[in-house]
N, C-alpha and C. Protein backbone atom coordinates (compact mmCIF):
# COMPACT_ATOMS: atom_id res chain seq x y z
N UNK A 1 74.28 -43.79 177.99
CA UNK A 1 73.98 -44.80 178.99
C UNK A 1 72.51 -45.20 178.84
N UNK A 2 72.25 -46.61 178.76
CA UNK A 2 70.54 -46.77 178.65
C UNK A 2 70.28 -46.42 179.94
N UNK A 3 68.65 -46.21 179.43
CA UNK A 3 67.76 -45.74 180.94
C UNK A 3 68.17 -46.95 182.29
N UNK A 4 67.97 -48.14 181.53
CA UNK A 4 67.85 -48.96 182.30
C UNK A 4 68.93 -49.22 183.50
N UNK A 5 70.33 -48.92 182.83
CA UNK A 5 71.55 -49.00 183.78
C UNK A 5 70.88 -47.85 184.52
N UNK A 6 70.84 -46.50 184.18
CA UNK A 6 70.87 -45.17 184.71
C UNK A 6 69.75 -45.33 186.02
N UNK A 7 68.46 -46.37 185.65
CA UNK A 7 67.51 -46.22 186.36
C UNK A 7 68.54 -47.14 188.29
N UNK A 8 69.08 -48.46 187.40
CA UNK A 8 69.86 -49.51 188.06
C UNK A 8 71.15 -48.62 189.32
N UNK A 9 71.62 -47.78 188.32
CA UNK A 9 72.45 -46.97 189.48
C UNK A 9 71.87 -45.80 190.41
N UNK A 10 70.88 -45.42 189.89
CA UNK A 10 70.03 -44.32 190.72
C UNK A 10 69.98 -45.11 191.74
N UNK A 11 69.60 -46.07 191.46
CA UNK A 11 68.61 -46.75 192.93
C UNK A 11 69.92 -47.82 193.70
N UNK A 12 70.63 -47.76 193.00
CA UNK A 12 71.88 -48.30 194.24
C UNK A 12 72.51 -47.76 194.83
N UNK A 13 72.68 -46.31 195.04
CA UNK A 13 73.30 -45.59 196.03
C UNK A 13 72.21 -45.37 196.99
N UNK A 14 71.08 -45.11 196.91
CA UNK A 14 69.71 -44.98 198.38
C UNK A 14 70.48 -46.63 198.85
N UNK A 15 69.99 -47.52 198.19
CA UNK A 15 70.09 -48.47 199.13
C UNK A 15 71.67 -48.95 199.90
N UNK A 16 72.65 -48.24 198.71
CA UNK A 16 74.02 -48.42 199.67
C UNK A 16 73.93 -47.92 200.51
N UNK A 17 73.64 -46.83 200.51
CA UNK A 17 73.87 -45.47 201.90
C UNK A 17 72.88 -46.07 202.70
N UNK A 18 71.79 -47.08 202.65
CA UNK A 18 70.81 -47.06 203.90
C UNK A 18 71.42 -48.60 204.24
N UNK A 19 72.36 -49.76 203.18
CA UNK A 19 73.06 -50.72 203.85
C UNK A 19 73.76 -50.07 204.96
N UNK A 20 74.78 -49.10 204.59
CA UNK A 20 75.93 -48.74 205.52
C UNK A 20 75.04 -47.92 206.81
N UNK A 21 74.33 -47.58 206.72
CA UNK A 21 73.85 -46.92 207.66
C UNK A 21 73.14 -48.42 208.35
N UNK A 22 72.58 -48.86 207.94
CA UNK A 22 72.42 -50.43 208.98
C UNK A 22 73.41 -50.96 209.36
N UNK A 23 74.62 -51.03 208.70
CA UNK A 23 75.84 -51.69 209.64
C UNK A 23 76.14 -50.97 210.29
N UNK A 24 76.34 -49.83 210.28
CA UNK A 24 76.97 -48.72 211.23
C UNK A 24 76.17 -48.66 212.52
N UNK A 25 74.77 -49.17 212.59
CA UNK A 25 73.65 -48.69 213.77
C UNK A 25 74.28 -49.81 214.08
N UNK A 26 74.54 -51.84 213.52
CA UNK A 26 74.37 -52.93 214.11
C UNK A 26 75.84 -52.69 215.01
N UNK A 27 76.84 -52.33 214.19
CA UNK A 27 78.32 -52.59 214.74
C UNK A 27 78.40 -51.22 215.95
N UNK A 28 77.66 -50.70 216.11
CA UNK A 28 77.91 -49.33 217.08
C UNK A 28 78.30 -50.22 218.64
N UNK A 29 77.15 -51.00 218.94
CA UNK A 29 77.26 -51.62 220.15
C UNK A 29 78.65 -52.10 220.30
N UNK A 30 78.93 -52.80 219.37
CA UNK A 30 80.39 -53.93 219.30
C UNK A 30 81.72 -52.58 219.27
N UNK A 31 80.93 -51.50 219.16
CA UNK A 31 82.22 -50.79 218.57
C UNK A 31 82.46 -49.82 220.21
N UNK A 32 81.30 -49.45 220.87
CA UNK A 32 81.17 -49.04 221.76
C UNK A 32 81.91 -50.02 222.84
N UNK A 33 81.76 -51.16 223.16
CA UNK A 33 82.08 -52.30 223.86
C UNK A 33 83.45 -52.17 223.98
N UNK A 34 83.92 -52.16 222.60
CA UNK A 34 85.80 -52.02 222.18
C UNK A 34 86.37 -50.69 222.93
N UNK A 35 85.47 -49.62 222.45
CA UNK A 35 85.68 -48.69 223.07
C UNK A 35 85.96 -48.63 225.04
N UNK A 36 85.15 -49.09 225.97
CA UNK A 36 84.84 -49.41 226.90
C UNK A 36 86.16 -49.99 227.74
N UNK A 37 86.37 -51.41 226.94
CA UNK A 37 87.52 -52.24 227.13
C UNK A 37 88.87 -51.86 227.12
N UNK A 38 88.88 -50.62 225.80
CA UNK A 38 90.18 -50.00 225.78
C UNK A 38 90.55 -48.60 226.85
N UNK A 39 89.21 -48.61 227.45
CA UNK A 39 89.61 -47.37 228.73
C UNK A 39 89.61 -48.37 230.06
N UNK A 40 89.58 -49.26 230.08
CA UNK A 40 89.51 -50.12 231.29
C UNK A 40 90.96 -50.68 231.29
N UNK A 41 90.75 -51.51 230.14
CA UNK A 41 92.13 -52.39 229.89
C UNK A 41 93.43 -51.67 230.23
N UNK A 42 94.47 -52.09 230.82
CA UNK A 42 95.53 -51.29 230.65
C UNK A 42 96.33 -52.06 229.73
N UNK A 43 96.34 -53.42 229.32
CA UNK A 43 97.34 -53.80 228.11
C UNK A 43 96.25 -53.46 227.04
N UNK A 44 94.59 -52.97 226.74
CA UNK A 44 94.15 -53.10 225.69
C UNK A 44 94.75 -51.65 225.29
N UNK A 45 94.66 -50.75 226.37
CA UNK A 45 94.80 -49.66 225.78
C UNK A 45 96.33 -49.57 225.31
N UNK A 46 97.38 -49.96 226.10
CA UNK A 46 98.83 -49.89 226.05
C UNK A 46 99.73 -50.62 224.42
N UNK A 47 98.94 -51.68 224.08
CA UNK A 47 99.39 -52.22 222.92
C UNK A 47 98.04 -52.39 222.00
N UNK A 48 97.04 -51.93 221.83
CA UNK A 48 96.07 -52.07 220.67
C UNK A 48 95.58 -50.51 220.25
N UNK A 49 95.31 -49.56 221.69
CA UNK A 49 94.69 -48.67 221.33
C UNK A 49 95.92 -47.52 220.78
N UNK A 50 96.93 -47.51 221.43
CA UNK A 50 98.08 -46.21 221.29
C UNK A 50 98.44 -46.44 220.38
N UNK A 51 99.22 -47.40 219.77
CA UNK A 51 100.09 -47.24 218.78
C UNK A 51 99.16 -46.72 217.14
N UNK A 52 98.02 -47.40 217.00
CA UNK A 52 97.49 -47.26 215.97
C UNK A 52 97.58 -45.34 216.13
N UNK A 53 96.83 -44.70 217.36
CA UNK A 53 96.53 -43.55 217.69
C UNK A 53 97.78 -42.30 217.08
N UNK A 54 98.89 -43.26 217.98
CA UNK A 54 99.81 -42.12 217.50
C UNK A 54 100.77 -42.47 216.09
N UNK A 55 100.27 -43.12 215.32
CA UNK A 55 100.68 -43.56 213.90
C UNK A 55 99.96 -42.26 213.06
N UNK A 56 98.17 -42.51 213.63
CA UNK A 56 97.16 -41.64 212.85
C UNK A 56 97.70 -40.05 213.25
N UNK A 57 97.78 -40.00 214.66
CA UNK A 57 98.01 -38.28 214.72
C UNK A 57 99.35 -37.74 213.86
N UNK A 58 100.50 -38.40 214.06
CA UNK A 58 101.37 -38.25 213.21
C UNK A 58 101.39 -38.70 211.84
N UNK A 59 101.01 -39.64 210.97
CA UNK A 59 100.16 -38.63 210.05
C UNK A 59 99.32 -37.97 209.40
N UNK A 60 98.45 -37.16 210.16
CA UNK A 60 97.73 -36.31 209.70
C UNK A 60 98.38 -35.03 210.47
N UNK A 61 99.45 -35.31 211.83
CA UNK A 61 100.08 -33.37 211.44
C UNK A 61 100.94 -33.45 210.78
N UNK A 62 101.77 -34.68 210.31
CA UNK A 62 102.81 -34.52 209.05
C UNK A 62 101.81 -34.46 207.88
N UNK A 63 101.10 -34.78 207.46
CA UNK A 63 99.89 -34.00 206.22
C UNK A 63 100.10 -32.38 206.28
N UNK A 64 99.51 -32.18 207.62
CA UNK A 64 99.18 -30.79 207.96
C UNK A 64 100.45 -29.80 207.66
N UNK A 65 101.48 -30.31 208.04
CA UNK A 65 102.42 -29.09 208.16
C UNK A 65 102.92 -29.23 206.83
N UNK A 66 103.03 -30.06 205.77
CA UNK A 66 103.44 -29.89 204.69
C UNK A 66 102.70 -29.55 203.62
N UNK A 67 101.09 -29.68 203.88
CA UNK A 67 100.19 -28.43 203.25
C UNK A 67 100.60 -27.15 203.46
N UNK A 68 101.23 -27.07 205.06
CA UNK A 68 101.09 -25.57 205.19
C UNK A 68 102.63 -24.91 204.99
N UNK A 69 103.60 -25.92 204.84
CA UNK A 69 104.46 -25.35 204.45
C UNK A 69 105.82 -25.88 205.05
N UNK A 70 105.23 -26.27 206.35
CA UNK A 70 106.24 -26.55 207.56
C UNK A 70 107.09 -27.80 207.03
N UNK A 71 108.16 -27.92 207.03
CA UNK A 71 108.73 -29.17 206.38
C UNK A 71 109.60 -29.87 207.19
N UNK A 72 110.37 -29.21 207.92
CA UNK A 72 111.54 -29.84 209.32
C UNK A 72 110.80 -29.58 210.33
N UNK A 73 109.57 -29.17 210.88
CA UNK A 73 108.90 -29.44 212.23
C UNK A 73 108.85 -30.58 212.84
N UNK A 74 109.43 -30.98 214.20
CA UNK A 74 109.02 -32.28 214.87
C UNK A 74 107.92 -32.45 215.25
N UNK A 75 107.28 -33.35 215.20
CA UNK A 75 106.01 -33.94 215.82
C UNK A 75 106.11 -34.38 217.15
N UNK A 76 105.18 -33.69 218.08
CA UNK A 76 105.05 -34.15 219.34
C UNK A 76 103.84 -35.35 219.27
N UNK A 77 104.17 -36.14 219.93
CA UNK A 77 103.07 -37.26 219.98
C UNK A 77 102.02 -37.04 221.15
N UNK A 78 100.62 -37.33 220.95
CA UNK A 78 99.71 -37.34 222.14
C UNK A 78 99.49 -37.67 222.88
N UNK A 79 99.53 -36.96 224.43
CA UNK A 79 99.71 -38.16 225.67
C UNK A 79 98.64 -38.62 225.58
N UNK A 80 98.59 -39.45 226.62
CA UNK A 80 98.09 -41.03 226.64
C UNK A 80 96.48 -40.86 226.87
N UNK A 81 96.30 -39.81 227.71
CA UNK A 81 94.48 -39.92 227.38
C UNK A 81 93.94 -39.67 226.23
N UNK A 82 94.59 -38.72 225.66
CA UNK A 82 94.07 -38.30 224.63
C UNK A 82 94.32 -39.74 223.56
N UNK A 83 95.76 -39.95 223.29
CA UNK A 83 95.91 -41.22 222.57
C UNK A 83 94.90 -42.48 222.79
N UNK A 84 94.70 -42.62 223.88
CA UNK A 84 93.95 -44.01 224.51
C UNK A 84 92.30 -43.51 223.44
N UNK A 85 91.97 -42.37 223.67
CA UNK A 85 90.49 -41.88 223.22
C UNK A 85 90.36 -41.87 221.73
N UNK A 86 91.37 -41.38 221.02
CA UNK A 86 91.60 -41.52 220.00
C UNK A 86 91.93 -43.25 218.76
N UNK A 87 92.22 -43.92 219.86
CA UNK A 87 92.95 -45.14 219.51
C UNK A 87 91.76 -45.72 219.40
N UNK A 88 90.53 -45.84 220.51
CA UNK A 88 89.33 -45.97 220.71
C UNK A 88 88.41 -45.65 219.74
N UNK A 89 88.37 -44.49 219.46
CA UNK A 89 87.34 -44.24 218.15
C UNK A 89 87.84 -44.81 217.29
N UNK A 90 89.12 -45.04 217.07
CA UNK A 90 89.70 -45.26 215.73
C UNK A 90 89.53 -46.77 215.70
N UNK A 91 89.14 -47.54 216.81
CA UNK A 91 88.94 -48.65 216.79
C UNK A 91 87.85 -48.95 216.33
N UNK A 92 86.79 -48.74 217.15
CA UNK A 92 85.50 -48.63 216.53
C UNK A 92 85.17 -48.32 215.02
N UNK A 93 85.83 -47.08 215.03
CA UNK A 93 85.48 -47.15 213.20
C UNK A 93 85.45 -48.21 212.42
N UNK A 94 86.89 -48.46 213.08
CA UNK A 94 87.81 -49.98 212.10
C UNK A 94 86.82 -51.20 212.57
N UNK A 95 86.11 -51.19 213.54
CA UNK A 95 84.88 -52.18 213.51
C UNK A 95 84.29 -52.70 212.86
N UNK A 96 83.44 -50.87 212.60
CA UNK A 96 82.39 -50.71 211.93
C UNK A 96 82.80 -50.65 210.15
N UNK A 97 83.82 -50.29 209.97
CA UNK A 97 84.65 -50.77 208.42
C UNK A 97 84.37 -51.75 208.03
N UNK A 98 84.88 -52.79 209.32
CA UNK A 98 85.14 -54.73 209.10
C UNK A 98 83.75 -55.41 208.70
N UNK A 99 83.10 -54.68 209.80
CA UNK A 99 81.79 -55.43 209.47
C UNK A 99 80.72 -54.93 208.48
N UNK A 100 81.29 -53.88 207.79
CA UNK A 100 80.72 -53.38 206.70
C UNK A 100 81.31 -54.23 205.45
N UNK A 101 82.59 -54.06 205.87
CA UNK A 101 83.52 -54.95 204.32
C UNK A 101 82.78 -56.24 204.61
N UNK A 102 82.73 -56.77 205.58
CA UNK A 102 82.38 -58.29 205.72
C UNK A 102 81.03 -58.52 204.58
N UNK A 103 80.05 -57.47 205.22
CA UNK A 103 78.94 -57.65 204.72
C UNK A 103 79.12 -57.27 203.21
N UNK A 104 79.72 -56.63 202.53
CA UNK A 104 79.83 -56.34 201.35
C UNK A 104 80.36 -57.14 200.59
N UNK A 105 81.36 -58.36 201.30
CA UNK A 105 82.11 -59.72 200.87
C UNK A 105 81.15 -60.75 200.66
N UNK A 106 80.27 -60.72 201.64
CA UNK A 106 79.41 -61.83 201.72
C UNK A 106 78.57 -61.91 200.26
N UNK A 107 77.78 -60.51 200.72
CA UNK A 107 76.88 -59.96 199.52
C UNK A 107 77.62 -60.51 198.36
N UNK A 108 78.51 -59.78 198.29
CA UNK A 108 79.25 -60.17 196.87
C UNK A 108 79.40 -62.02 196.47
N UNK A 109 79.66 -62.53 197.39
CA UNK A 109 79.85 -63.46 197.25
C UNK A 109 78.43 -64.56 197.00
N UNK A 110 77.55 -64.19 197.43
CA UNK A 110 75.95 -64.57 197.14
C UNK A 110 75.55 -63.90 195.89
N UNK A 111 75.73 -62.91 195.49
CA UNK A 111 75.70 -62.52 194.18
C UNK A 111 76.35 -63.64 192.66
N UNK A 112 77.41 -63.50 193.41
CA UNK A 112 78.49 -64.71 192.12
C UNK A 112 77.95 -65.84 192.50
N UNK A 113 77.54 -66.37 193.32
CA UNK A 113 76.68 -67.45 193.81
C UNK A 113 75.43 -67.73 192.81
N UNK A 114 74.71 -66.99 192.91
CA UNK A 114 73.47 -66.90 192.27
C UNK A 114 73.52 -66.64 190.33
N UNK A 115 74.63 -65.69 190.23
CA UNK A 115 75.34 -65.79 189.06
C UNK A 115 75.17 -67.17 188.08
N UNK A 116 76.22 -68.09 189.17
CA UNK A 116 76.31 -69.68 188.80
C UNK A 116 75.53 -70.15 188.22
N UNK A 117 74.45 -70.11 189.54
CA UNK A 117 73.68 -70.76 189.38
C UNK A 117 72.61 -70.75 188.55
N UNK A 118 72.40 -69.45 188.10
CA UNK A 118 71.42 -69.01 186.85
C UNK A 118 72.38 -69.23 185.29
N UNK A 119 73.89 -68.84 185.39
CA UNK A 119 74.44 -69.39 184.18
C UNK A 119 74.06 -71.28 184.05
N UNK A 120 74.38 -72.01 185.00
CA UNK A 120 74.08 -73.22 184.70
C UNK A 120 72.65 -73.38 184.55
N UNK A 121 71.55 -73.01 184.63
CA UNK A 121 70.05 -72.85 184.44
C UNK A 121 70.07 -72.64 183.24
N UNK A 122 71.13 -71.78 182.93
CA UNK A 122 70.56 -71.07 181.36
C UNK A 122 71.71 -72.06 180.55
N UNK A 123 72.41 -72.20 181.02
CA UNK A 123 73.55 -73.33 179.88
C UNK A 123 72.47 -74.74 179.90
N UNK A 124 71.86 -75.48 180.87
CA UNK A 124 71.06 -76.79 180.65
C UNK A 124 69.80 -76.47 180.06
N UNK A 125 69.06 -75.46 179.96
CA UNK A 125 68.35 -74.63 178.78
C UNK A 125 68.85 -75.04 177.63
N UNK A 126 69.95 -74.57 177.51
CA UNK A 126 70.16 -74.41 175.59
C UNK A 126 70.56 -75.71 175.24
N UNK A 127 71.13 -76.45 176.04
CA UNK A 127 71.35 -78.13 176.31
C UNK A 127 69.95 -78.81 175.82
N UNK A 128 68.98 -78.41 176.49
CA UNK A 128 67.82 -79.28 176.05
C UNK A 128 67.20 -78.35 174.82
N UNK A 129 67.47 -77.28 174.27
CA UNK A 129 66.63 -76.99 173.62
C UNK A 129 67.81 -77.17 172.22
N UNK A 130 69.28 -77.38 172.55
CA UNK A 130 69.96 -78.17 171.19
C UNK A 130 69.48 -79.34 171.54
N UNK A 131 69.33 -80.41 172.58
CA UNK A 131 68.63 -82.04 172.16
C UNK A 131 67.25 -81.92 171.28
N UNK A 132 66.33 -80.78 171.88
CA UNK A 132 64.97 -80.60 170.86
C UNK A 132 64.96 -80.27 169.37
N UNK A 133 66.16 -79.28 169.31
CA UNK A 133 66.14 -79.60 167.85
C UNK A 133 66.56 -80.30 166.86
N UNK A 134 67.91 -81.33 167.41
CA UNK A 134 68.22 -82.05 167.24
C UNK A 134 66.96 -83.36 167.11
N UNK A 135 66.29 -83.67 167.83
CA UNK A 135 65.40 -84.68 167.56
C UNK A 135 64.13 -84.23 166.27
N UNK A 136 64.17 -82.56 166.39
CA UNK A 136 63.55 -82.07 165.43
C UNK A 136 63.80 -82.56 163.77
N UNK A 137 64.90 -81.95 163.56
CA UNK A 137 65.42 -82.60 162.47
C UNK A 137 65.68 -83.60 162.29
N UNK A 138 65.65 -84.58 163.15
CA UNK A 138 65.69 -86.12 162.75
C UNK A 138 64.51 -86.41 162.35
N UNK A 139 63.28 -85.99 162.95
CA UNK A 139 62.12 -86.49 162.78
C UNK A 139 61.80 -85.61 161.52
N UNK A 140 62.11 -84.32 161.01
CA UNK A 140 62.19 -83.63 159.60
C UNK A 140 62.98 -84.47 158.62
N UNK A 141 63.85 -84.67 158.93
CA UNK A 141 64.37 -85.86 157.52
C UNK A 141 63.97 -86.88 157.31
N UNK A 142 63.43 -87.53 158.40
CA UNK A 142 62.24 -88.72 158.10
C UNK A 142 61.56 -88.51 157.37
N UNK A 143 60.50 -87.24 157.54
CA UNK A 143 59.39 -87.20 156.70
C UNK A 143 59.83 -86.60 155.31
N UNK A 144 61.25 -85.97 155.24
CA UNK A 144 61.59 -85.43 153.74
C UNK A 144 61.55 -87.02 152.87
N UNK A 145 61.99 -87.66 153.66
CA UNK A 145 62.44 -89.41 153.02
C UNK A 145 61.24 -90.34 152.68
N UNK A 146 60.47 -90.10 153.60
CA UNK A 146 58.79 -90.49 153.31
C UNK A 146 58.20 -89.84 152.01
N UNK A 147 58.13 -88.66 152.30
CA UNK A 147 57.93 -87.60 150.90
C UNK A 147 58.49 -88.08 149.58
N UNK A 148 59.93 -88.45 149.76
CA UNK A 148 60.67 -88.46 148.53
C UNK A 148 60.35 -90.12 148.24
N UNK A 149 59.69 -90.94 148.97
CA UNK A 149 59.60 -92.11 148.52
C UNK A 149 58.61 -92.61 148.39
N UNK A 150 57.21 -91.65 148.36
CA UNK A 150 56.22 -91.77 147.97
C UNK A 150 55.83 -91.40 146.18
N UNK A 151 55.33 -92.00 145.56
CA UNK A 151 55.48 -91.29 144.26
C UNK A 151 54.45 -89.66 143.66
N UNK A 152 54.60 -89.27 143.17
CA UNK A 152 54.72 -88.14 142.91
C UNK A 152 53.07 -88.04 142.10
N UNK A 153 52.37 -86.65 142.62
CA UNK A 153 51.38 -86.70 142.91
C UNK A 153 50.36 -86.87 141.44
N UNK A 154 51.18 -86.53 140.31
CA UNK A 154 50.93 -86.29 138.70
C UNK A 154 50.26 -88.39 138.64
N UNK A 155 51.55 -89.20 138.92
CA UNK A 155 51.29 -90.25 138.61
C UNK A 155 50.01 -90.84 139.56
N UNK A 156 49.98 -89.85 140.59
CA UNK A 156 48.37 -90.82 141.28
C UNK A 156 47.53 -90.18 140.75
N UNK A 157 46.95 -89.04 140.60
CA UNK A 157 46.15 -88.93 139.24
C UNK A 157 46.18 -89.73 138.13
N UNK A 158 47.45 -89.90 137.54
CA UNK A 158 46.86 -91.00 136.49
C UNK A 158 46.52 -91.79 136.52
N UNK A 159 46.87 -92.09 137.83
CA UNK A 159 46.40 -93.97 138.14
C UNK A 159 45.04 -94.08 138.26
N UNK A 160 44.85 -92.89 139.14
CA UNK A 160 43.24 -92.98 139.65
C UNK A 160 42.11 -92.76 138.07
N UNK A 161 42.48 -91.87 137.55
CA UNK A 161 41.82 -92.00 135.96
C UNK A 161 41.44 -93.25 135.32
N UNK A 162 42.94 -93.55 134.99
CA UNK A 162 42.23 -95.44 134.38
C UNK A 162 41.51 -95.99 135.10
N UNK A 163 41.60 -96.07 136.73
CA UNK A 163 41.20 -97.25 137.60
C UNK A 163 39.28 -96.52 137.31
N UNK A 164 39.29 -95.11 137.02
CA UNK A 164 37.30 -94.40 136.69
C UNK A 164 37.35 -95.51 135.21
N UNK A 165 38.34 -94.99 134.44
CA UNK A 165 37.98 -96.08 132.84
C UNK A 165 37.70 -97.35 133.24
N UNK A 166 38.53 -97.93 133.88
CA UNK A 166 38.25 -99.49 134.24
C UNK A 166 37.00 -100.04 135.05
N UNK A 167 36.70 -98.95 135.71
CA UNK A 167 35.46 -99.35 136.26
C UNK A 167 34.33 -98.94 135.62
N UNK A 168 34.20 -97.70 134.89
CA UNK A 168 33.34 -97.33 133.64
C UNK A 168 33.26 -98.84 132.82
N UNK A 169 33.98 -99.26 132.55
CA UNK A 169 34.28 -100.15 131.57
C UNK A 169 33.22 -101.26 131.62
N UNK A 170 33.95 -101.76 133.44
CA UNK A 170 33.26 -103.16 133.73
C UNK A 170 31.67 -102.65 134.19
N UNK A 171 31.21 -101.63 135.02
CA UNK A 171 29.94 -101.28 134.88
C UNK A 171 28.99 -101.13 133.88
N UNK A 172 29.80 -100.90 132.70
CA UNK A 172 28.70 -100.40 131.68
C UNK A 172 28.25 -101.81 131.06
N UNK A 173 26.54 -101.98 130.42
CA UNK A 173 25.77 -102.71 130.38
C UNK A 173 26.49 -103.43 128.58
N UNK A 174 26.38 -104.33 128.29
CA UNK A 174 26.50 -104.91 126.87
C UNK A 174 25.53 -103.96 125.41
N UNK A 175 26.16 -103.77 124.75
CA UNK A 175 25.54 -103.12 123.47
C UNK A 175 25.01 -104.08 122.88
N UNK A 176 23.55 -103.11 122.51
CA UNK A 176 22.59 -104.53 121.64
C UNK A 176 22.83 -104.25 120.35
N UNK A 177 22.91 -105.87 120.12
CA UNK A 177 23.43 -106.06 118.18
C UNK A 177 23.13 -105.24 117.40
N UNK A 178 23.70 -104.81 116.04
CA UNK A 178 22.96 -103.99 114.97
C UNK A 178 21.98 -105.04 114.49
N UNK A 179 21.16 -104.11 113.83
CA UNK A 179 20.31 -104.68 112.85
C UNK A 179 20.97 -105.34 111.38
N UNK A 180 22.08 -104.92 110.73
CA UNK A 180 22.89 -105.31 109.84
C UNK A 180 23.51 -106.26 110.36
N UNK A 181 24.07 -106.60 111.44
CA UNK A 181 24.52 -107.80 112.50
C UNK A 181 23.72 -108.94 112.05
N UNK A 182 22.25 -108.37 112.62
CA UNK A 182 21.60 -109.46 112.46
C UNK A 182 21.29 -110.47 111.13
N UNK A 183 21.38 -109.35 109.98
CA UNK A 183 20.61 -110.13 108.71
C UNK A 183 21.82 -110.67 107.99
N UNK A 184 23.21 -110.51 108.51
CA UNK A 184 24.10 -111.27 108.18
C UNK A 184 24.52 -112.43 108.41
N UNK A 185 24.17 -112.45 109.91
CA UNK A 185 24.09 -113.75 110.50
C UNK A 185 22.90 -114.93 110.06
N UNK A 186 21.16 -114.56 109.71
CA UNK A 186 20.63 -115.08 109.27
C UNK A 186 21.14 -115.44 108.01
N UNK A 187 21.73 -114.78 106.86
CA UNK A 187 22.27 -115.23 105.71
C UNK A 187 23.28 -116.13 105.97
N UNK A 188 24.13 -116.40 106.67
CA UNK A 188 24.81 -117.19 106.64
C UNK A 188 24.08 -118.62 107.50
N UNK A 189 23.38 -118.52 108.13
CA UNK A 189 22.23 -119.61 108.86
C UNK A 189 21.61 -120.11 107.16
N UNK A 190 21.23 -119.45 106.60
CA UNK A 190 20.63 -120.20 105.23
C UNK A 190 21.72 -120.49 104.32
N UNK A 191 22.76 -120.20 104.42
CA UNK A 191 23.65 -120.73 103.32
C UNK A 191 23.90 -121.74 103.86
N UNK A 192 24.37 -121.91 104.87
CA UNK A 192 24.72 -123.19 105.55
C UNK A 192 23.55 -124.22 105.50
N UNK A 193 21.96 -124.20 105.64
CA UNK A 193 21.05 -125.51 105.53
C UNK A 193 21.20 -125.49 103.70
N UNK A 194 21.51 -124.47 102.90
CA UNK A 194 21.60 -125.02 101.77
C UNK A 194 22.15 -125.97 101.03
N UNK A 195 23.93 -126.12 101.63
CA UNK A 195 24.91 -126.60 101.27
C UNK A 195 24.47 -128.07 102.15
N UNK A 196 24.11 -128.73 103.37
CA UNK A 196 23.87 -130.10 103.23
C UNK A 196 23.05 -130.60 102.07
N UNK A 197 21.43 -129.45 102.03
CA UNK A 197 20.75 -130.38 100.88
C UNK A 197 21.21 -130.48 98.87
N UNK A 198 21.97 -129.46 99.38
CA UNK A 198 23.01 -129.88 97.55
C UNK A 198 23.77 -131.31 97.69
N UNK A 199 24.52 -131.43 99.06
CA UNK A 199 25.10 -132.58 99.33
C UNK A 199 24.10 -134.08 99.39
């Protein structure tokens, strides 16, 4: 068993036993009251308090005598004060039962309540956090598609290289003539005034 249940049930029997012991102090009055009514009343006591009374005494001495052995013994039933007193506590108990079960229904029922309401908390959670990733990956395949339709990083280096040659190119200053340049060009400057004056 983890600690954690073990710690979870330790500590729910103190507080059961000190619930029931609060219903039992609240319902005493209500149970006392019942009590009261059924020694006053003569139909409360005559049809609410007896019959339950002498149901219970008979059986618990039919329990009794067949623990002890007795098996064809008749049961005498309890006269009526005693029944009426008995019917009485037994009422009260059954009070203090009701309004214990009640409270334990309720509870329960605010429990599954709260249940709900934290499962639907946690189901519209995973709701928005499948819409988040969902918009995630949309906006991830965008940029795979951007990526893939940009060209590839080898060819912008090359580009950028020529575009240094090309501008090397046009920056750099004109080369001055050779000297062999030159005395070729004068030779041909004198061949040429030669050939009008032959003409």
């Amino acid at each position: 068993m983890p600690l954690a249940t073990a710690k979870m049930v330790v500590g729910a029997f103190p507080m059961a036993k000190l619930l029931y012991l609060g219903v039992r102090q609240v319902s005493k009055p209500l149970a006392n009251r019942i009590k009261e009514a059924a020694r006053r009343s003569e139909f409360f006591k005559t049809y609410i308090c007896l019959p339950p009374a002498q149901l219970y005494h008979w059986v618990e001495m039919r329990t009794k005598m067949r623990i002890m052995g007795f098996r064809g013994t008749v049961i005498k039933p309890l006269n009526e004060e005693a029944a009426a007193e008995l019917g009485a506590e037994l009422l009260g108990e059954a009070t203090v039962f009701i309004v214990g079960g009640g409270c334990l229904v309720l509870e329960y029922w605010r429990h599954q309540a709260h249940q709900r309401h934290k499962e639907e908390e946690q189901s519209a959670a995973w709701d928005a956090l499948r819409d988040e990733v969902g918009r995630v990956a949309l906006a991830l395949e965008a940029l795979q598609a951007q990526v893939q339709a940009a060209p590839p990083p080898g060819a912008l280096e090359e580009l950028q290289a020529q575009m240094q040659e090309v501008r090397a190119q046009l920056c750099a200053p004109d080369p001055p003539p050779a000297p062999q340049a030159a005395s070729t060009s004068q030779e041909v400057s004198s061949s040429e005034e030669k050939e009008p004056a032959e003409a």
